[in-house]
N, C-alpha and C. Protein backbone atom coordinates (compact mmCIF):
# COMPACT_ATOMS: atom_id res chain seq x y z
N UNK A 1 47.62 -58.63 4.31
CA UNK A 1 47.09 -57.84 3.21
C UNK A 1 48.23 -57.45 2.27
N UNK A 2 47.89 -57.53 1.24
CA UNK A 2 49.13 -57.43 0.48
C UNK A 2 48.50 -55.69 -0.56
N UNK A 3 49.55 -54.92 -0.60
CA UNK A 3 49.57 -53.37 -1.28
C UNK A 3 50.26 -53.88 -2.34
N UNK A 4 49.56 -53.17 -3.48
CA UNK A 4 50.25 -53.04 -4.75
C UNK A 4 50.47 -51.41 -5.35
N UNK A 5 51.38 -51.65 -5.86
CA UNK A 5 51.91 -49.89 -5.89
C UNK A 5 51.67 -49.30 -7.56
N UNK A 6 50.38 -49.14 -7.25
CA UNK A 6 49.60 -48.53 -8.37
C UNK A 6 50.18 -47.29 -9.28
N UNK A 7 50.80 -47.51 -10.25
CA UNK A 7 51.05 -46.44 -11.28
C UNK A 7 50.08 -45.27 -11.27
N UNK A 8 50.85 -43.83 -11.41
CA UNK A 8 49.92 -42.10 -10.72
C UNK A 8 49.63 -42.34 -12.27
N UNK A 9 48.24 -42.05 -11.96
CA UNK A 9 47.75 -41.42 -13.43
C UNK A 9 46.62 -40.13 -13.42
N UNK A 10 47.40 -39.18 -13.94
CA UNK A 10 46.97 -38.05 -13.91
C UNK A 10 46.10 -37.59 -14.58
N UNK A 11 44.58 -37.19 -13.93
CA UNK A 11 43.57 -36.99 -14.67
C UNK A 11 43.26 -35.45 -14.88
N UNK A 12 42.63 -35.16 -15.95
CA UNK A 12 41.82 -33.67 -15.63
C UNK A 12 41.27 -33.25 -14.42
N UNK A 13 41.63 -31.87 -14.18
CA UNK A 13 40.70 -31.38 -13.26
C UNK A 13 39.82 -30.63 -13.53
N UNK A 14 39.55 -30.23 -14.92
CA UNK A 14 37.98 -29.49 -15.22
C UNK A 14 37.50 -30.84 -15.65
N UNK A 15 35.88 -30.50 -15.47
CA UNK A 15 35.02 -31.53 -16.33
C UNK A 15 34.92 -31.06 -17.74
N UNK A 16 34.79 -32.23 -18.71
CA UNK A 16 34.98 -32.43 -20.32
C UNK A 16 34.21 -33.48 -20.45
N UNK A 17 33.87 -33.52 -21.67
CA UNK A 17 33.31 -35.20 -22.32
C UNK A 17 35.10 -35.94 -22.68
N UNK A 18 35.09 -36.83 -22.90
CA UNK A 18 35.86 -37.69 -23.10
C UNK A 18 36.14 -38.15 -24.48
N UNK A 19 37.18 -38.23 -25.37
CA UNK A 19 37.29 -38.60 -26.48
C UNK A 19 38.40 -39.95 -26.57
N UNK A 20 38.20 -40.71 -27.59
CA UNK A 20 38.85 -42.08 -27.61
C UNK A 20 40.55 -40.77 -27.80
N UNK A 21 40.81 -40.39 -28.44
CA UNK A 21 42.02 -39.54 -28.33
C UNK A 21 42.73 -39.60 -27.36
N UNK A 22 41.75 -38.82 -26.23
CA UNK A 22 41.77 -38.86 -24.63
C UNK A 22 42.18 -40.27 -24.19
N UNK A 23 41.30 -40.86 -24.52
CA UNK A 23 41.74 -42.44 -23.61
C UNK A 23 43.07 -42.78 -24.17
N UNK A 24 43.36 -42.84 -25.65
CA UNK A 24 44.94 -43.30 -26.14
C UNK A 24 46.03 -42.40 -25.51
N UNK A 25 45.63 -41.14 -24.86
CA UNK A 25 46.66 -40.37 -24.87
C UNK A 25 46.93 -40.67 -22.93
N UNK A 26 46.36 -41.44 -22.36
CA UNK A 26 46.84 -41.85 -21.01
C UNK A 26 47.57 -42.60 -20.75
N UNK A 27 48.71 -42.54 -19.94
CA UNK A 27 49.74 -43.41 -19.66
C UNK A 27 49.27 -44.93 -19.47
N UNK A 28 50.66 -45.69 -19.88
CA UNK A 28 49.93 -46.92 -19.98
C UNK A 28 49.73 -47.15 -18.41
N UNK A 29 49.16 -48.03 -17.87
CA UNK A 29 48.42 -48.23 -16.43
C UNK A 29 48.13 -49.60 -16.27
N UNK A 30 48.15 -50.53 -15.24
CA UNK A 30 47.15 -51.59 -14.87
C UNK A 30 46.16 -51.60 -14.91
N UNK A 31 45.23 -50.33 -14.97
CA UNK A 31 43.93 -50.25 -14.73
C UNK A 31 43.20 -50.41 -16.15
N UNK A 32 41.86 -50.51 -15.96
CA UNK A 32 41.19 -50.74 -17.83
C UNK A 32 40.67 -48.90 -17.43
N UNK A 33 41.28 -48.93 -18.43
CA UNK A 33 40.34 -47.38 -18.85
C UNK A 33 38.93 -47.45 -20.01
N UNK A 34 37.97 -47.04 -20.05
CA UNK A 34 36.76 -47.33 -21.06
C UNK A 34 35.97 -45.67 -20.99
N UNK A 35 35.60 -45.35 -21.84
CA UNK A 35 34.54 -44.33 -21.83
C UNK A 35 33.27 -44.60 -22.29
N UNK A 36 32.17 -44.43 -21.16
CA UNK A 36 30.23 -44.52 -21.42
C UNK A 36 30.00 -42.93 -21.07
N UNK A 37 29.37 -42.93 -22.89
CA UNK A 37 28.46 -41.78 -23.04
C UNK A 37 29.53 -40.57 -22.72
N UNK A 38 30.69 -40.36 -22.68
CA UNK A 38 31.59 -39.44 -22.96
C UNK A 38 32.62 -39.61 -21.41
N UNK A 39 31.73 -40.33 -20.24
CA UNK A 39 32.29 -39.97 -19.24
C UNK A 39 33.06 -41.13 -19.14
N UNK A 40 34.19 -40.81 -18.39
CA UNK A 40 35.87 -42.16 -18.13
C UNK A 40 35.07 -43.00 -16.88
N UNK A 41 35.10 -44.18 -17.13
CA UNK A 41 35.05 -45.42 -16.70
C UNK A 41 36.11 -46.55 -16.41
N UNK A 42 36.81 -46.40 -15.15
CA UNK A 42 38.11 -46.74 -14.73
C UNK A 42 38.06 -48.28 -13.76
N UNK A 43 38.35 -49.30 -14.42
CA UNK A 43 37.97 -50.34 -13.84
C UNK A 43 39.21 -51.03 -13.20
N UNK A 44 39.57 -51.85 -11.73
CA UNK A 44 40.98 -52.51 -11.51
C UNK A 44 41.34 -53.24 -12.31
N UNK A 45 42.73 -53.49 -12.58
CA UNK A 45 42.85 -55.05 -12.68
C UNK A 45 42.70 -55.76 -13.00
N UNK A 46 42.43 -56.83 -14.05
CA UNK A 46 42.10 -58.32 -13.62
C UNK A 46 42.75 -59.18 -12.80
N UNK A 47 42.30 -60.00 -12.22
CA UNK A 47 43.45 -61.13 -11.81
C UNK A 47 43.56 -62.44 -12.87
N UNK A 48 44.54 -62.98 -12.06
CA UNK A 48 45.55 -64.06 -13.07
C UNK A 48 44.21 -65.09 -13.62
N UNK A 49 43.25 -65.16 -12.92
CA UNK A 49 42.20 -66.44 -12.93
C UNK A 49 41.46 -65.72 -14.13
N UNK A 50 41.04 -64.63 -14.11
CA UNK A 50 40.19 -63.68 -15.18
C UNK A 50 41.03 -63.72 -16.13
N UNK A 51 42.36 -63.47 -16.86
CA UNK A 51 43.19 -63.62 -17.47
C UNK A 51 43.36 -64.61 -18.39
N UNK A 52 43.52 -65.84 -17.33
CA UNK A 52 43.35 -67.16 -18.02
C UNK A 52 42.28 -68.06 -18.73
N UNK A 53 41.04 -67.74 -18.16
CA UNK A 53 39.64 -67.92 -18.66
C UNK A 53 40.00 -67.38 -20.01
N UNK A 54 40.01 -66.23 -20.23
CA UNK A 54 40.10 -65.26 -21.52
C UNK A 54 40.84 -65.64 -22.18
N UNK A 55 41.99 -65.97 -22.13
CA UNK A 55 42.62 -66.61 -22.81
C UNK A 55 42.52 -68.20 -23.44
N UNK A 56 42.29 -69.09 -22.42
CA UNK A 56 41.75 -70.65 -22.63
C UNK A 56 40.48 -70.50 -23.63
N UNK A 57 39.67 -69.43 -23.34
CA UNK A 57 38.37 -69.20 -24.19
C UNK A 57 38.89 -69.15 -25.69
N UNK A 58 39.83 -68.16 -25.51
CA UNK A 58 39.79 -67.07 -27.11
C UNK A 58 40.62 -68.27 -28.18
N UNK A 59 41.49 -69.61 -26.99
CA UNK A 59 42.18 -70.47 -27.87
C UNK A 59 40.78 -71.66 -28.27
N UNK A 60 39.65 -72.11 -27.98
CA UNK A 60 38.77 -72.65 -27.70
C UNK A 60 37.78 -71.89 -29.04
N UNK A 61 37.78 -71.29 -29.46
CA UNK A 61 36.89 -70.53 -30.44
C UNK A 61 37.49 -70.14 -31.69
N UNK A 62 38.97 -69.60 -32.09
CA UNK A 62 39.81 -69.26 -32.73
C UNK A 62 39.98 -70.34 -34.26
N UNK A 63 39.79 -71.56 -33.77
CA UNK A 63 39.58 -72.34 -34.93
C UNK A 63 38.53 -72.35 -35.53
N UNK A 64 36.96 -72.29 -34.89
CA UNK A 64 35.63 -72.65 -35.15
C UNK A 64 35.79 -71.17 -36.05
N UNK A 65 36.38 -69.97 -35.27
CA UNK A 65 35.80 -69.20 -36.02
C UNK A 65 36.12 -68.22 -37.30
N UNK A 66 37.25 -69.52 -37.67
CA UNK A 66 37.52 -68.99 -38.92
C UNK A 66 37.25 -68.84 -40.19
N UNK A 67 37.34 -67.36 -40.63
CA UNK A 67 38.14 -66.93 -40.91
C UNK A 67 38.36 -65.09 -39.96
N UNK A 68 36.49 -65.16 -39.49
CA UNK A 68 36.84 -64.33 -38.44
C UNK A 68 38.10 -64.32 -37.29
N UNK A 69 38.16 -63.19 -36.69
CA UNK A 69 39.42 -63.15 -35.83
C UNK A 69 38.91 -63.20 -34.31
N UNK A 70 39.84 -64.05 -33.50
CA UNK A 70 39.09 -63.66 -32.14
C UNK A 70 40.36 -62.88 -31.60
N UNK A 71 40.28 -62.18 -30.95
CA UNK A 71 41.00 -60.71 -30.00
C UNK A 71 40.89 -60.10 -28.76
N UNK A 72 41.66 -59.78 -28.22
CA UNK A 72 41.27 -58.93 -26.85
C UNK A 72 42.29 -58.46 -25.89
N UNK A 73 42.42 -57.74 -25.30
CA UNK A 73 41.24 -56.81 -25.16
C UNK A 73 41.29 -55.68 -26.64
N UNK A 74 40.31 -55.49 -27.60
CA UNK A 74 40.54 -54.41 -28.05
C UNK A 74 39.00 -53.22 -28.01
N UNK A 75 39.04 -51.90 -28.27
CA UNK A 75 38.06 -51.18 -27.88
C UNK A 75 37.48 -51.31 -29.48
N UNK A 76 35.71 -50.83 -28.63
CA UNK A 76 34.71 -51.23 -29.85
C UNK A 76 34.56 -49.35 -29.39
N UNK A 77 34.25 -48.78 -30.97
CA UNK A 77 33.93 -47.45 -31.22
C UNK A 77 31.93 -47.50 -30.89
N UNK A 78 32.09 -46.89 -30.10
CA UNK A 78 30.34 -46.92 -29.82
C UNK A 78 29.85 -45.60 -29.39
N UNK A 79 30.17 -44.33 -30.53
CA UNK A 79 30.77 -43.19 -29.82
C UNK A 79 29.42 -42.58 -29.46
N UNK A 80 29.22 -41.75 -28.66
CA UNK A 80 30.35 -41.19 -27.16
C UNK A 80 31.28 -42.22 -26.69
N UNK A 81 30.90 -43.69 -26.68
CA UNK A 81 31.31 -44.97 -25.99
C UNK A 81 32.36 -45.53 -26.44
N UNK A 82 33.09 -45.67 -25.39
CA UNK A 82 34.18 -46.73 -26.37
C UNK A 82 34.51 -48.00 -25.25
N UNK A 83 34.26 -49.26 -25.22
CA UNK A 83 34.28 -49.94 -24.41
C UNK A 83 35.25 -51.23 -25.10
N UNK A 84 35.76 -51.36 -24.16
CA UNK A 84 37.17 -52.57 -24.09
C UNK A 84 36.59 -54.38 -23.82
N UNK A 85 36.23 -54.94 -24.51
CA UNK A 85 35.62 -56.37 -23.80
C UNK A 85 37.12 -56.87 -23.77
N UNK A 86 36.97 -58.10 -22.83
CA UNK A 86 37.93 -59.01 -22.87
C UNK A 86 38.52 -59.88 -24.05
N UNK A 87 37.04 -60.06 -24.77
CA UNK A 87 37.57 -60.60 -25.98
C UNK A 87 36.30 -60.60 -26.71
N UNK A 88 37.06 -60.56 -28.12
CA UNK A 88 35.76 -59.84 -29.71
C UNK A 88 36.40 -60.76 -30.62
N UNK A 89 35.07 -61.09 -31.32
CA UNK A 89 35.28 -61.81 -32.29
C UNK A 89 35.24 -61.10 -33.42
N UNK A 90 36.13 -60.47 -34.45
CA UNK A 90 35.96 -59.40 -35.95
C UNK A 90 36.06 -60.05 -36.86
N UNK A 91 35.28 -59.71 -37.73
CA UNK A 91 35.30 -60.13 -39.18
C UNK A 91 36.83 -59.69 -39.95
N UNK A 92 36.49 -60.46 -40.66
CA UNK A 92 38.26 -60.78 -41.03
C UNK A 92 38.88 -59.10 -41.81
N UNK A 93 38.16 -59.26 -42.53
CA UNK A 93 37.97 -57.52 -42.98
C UNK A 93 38.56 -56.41 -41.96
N UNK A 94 37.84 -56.55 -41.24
CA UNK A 94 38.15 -55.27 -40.26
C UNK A 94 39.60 -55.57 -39.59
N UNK A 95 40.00 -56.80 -39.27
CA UNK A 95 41.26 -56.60 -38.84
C UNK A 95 42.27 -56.52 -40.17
N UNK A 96 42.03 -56.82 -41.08
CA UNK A 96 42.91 -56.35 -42.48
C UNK A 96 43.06 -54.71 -42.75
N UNK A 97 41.94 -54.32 -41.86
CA UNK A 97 41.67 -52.88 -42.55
C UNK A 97 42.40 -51.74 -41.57
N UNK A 98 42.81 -52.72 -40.19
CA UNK A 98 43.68 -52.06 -38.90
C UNK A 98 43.00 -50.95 -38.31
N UNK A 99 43.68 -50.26 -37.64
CA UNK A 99 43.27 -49.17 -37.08
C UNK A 99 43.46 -49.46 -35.24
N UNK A 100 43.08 -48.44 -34.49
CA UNK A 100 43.29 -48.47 -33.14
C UNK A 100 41.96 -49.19 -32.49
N UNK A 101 40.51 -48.98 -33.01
CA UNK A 101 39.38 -49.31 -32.25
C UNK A 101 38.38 -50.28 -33.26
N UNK A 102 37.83 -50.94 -33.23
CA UNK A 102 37.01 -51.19 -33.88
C UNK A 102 35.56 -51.07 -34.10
N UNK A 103 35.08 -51.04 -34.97
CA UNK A 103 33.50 -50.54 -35.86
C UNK A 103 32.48 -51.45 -34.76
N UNK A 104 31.80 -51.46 -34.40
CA UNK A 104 30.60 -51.86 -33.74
C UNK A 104 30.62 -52.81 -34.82
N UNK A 105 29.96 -52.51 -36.06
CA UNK A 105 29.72 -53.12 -37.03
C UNK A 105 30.00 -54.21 -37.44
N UNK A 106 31.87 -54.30 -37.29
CA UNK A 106 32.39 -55.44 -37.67
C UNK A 106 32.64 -56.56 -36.22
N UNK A 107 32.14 -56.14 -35.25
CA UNK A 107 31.99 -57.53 -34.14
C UNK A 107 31.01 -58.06 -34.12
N UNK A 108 31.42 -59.28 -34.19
CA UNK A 108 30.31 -60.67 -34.17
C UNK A 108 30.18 -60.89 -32.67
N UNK A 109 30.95 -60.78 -31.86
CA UNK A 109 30.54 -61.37 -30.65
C UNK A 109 31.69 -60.46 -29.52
N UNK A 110 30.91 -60.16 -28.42
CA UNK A 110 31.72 -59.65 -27.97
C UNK A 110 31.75 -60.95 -26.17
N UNK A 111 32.94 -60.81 -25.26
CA UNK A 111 32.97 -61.65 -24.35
C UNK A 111 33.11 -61.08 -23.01
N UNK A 112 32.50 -60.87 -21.94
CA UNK A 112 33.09 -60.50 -20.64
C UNK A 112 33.21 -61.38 -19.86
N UNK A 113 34.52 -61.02 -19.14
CA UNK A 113 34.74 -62.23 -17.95
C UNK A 113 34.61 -61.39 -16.77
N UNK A 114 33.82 -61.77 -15.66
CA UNK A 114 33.39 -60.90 -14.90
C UNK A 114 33.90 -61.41 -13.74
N UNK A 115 34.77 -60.05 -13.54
CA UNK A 115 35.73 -59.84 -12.07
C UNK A 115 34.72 -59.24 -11.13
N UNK A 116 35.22 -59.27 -9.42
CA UNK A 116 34.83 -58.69 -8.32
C UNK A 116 34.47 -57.04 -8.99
N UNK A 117 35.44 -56.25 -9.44
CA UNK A 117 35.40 -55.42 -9.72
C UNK A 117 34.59 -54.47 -10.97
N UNK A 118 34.09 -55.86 -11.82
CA UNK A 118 33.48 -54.98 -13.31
C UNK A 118 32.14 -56.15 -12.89
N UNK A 119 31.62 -56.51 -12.20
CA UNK A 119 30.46 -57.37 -11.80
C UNK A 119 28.79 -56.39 -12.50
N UNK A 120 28.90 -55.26 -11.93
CA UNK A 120 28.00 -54.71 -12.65
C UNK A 120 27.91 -54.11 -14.20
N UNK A 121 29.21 -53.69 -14.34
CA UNK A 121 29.35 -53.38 -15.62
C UNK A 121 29.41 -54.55 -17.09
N UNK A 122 30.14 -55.52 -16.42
CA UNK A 122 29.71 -56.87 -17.05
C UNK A 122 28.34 -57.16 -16.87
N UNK A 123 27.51 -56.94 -16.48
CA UNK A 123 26.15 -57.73 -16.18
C UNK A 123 24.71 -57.34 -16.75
N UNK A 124 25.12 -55.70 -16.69
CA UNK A 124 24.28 -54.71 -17.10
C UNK A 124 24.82 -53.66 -18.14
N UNK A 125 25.79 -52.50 -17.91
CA UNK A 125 26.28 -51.96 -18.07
C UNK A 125 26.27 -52.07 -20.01
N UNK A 126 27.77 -52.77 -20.21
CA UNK A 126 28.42 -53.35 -21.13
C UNK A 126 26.99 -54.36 -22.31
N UNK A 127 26.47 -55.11 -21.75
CA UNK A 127 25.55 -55.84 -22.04
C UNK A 127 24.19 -54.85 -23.19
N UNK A 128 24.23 -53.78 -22.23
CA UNK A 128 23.23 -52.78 -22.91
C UNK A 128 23.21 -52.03 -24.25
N UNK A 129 24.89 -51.60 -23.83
CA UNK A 129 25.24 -51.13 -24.66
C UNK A 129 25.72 -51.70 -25.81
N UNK A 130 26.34 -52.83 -25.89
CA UNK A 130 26.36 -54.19 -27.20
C UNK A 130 25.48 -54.09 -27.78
N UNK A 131 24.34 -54.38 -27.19
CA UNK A 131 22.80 -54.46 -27.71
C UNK A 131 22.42 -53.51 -28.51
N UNK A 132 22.59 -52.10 -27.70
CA UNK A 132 21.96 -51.04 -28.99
C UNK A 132 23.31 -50.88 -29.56
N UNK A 133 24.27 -50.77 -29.86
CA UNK A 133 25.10 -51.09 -31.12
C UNK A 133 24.89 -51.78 -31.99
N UNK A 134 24.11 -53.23 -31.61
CA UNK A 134 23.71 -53.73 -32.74
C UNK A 134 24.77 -55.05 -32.98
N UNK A 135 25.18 -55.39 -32.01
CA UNK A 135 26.49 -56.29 -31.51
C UNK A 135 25.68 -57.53 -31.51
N UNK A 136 25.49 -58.59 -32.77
CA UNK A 136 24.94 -59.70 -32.63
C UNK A 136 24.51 -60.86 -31.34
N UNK A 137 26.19 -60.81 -31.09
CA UNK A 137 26.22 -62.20 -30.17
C UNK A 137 26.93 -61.33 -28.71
N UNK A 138 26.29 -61.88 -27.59
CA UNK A 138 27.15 -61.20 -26.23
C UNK A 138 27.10 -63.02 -25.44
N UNK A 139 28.52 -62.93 -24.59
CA UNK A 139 28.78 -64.45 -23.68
C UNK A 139 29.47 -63.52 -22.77
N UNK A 140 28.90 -64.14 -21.65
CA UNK A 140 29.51 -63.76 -20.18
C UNK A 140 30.18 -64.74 -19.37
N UNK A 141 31.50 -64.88 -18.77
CA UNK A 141 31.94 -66.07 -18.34
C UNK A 141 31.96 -65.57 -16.76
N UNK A 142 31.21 -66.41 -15.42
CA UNK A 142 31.46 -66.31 -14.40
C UNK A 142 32.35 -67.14 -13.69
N UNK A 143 32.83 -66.90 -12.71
CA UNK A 143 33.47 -67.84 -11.83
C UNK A 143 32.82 -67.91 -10.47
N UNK A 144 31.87 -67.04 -10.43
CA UNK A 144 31.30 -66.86 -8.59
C UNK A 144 30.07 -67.20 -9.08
N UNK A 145 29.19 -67.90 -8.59
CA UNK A 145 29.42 -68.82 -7.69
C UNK A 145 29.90 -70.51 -8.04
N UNK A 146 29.91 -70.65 -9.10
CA UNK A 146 30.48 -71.62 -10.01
C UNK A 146 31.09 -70.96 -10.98
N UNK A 147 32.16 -71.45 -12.20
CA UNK A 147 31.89 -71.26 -13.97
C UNK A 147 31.32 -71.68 -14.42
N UNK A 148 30.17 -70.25 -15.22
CA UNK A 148 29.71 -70.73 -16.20
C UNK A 148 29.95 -69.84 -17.55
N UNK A 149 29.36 -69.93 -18.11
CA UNK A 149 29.13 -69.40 -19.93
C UNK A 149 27.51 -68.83 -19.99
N UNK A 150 27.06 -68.10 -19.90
CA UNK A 150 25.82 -67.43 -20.58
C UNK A 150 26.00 -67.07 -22.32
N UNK A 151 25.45 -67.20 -23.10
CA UNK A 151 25.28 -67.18 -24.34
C UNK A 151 23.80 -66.22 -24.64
N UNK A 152 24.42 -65.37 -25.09
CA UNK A 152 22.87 -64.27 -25.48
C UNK A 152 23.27 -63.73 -26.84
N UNK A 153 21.96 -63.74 -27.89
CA UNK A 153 21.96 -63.69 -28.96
C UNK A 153 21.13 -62.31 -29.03
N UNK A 154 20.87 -61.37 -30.32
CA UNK A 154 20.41 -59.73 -30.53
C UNK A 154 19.51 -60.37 -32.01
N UNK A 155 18.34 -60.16 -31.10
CA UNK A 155 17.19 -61.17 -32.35
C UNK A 155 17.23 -59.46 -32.72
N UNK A 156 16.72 -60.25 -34.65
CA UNK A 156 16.47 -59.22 -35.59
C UNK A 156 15.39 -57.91 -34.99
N UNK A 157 15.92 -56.45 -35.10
CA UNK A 157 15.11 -55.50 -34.57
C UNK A 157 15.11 -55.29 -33.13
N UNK A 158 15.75 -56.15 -32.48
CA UNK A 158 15.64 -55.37 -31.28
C UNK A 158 17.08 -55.06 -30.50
N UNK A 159 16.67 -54.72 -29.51
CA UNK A 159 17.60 -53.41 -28.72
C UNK A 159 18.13 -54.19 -27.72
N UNK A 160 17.88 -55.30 -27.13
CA UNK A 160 18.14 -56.19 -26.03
C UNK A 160 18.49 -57.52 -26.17
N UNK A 161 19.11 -58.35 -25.66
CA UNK A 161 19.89 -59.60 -25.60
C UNK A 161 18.68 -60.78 -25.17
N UNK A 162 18.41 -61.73 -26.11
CA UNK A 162 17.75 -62.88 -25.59
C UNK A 162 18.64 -63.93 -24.91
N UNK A 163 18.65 -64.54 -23.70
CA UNK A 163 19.40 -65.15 -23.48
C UNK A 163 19.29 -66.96 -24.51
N UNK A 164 20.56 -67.70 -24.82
CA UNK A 164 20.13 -68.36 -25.35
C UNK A 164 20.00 -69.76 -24.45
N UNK A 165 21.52 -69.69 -23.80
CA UNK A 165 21.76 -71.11 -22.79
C UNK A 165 23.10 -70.23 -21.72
N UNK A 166 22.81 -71.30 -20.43
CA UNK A 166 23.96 -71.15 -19.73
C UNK A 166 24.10 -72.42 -19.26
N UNK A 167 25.60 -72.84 -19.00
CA UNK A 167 26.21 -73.80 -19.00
C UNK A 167 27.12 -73.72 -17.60
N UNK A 168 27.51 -74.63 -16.93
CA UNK A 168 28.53 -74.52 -16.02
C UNK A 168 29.57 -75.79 -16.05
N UNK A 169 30.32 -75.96 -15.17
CA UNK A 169 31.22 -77.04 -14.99
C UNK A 169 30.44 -78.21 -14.86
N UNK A 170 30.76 -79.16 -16.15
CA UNK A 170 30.15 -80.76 -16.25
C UNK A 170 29.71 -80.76 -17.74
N UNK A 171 29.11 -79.74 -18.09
CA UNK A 171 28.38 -79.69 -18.97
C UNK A 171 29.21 -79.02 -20.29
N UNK A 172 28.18 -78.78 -21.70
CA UNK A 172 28.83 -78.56 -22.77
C UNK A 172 28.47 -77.71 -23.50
N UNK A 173 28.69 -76.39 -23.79
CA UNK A 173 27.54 -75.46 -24.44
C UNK A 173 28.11 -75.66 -25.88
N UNK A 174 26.59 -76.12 -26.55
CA UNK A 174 26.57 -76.25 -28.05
C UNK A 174 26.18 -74.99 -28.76
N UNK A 175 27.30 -73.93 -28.83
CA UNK A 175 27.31 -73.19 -29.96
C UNK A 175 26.94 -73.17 -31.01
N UNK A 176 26.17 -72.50 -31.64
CA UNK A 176 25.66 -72.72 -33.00
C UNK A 176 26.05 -71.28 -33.58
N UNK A 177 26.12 -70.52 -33.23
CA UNK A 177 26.16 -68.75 -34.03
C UNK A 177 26.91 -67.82 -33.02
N UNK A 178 27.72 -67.31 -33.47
CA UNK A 178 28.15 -66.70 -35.05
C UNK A 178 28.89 -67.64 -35.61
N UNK A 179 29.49 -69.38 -35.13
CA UNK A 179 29.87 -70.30 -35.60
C UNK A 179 29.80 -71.40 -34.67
N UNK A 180 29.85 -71.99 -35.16
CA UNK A 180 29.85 -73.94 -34.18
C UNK A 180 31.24 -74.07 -33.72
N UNK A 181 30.89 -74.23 -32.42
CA UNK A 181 31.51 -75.08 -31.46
C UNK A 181 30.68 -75.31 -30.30
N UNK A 182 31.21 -76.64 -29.48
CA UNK A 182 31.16 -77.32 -28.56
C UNK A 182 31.92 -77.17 -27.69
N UNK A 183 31.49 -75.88 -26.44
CA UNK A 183 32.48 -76.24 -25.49
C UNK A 183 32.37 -76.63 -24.20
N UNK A 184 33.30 -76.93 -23.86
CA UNK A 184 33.18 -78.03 -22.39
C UNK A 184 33.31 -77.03 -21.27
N UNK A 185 32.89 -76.46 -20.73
CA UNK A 185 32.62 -75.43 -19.72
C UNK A 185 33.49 -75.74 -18.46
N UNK A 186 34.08 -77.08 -18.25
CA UNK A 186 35.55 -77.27 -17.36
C UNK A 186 36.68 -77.04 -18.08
N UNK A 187 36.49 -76.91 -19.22
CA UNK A 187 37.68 -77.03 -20.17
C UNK A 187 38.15 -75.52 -19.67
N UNK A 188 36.98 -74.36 -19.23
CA UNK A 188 38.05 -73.02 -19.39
C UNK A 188 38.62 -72.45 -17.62
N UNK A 189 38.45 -74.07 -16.92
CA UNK A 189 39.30 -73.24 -15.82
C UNK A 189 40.35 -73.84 -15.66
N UNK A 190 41.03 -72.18 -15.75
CA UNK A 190 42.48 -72.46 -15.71
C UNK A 190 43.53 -73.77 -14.58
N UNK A 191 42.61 -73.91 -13.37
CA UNK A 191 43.46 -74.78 -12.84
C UNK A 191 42.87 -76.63 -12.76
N UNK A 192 42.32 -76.66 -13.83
CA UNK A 192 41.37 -78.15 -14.10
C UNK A 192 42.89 -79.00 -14.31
């Protein structure tokens, strides 16, 4: 068994709602810090395999989707909420316009890669809350029990994610929105 020697991070001991303030003002950490609905949401880790997906992805999309920006991790303002995806696709605007978090508004797509550890919050959680923000496009990348790609689109007026396609290793998910690409669903594991 291998111990890793987790950086002390010192929390409140009264209860409070939570402000993005709050979250910038915590030592930096390994851990993902996120706030739902005011309360801190403290997730492990990723590992190196979650890492690399996210990355192989964000180089895999970055051309198609220009002049938008693809990014990550950065936090989407969804206040009380402020949630961290792995990777967001912003309109070009909003990253010209800077700042620490970004507008709900200006993400086209947001991405989770779903670890042992954020399995529900990737699945449900995160997913929900995209949705009523008003977060066009949501993709989920698994590795258990295969990789795949889920692709879910936020039809006009509503509050919930239609799924559009899921894809796994062999196959090719044909992207069409928030821009075209074709991707090869072996292409994003890291040790192919």
């Amino acid at each position: 068994m291998v111990v890793v020697d987790m950086p002390a991070v010192e929390l409140p001991t009264s209860p409070r709602w939570w402000t993005f303030d709050d979250l910038l003002a915590l030592p930096e950490s390994i851990w993902r810090f996120e706030i739902v609905d005011g309360a801190l949401l403290m997730t492990p880790p990723a590992g190196l395999w979650h890492e690399a997906v996210a990355v192989l992805l964000r180089d895999l999309i970055k051309d198609a989707a220009r002049p938008d920006v693809a990014l990550g991790p950065v936090a989407i303002d969804i206040d009380p909420t402020f949630l961290i995806p792995d990777l967001v696709l912003l309109r070009h605007e909003a990253v010209r316009r800077g700042g620490s978090k970004a507008r709900a508004s200006d993400v086209l797509l947001v991405v989770e890669v779903v670890s042992p550890g954020s399995v529900s919050n990737d699945r449900i959680l995160k997913p929900a809350k995209y949705a009523e923000a008003g977060i066009p496009h949501f993709w989920r990348v698994e590795f258990r029990p295969e990789l795949s790609l889920t692709a879910y689109a936020l039809p006009a007026g509503a509050t919930t994610y239609t799924e559009v396609g899921t894809w796994t290793a062999g196959q090719t998910a044909p992207i069409r929105a928030p821009f075209e690409v074709d991707i090869e669903i072996a292409e994003l594991a890291p040790d192919r």
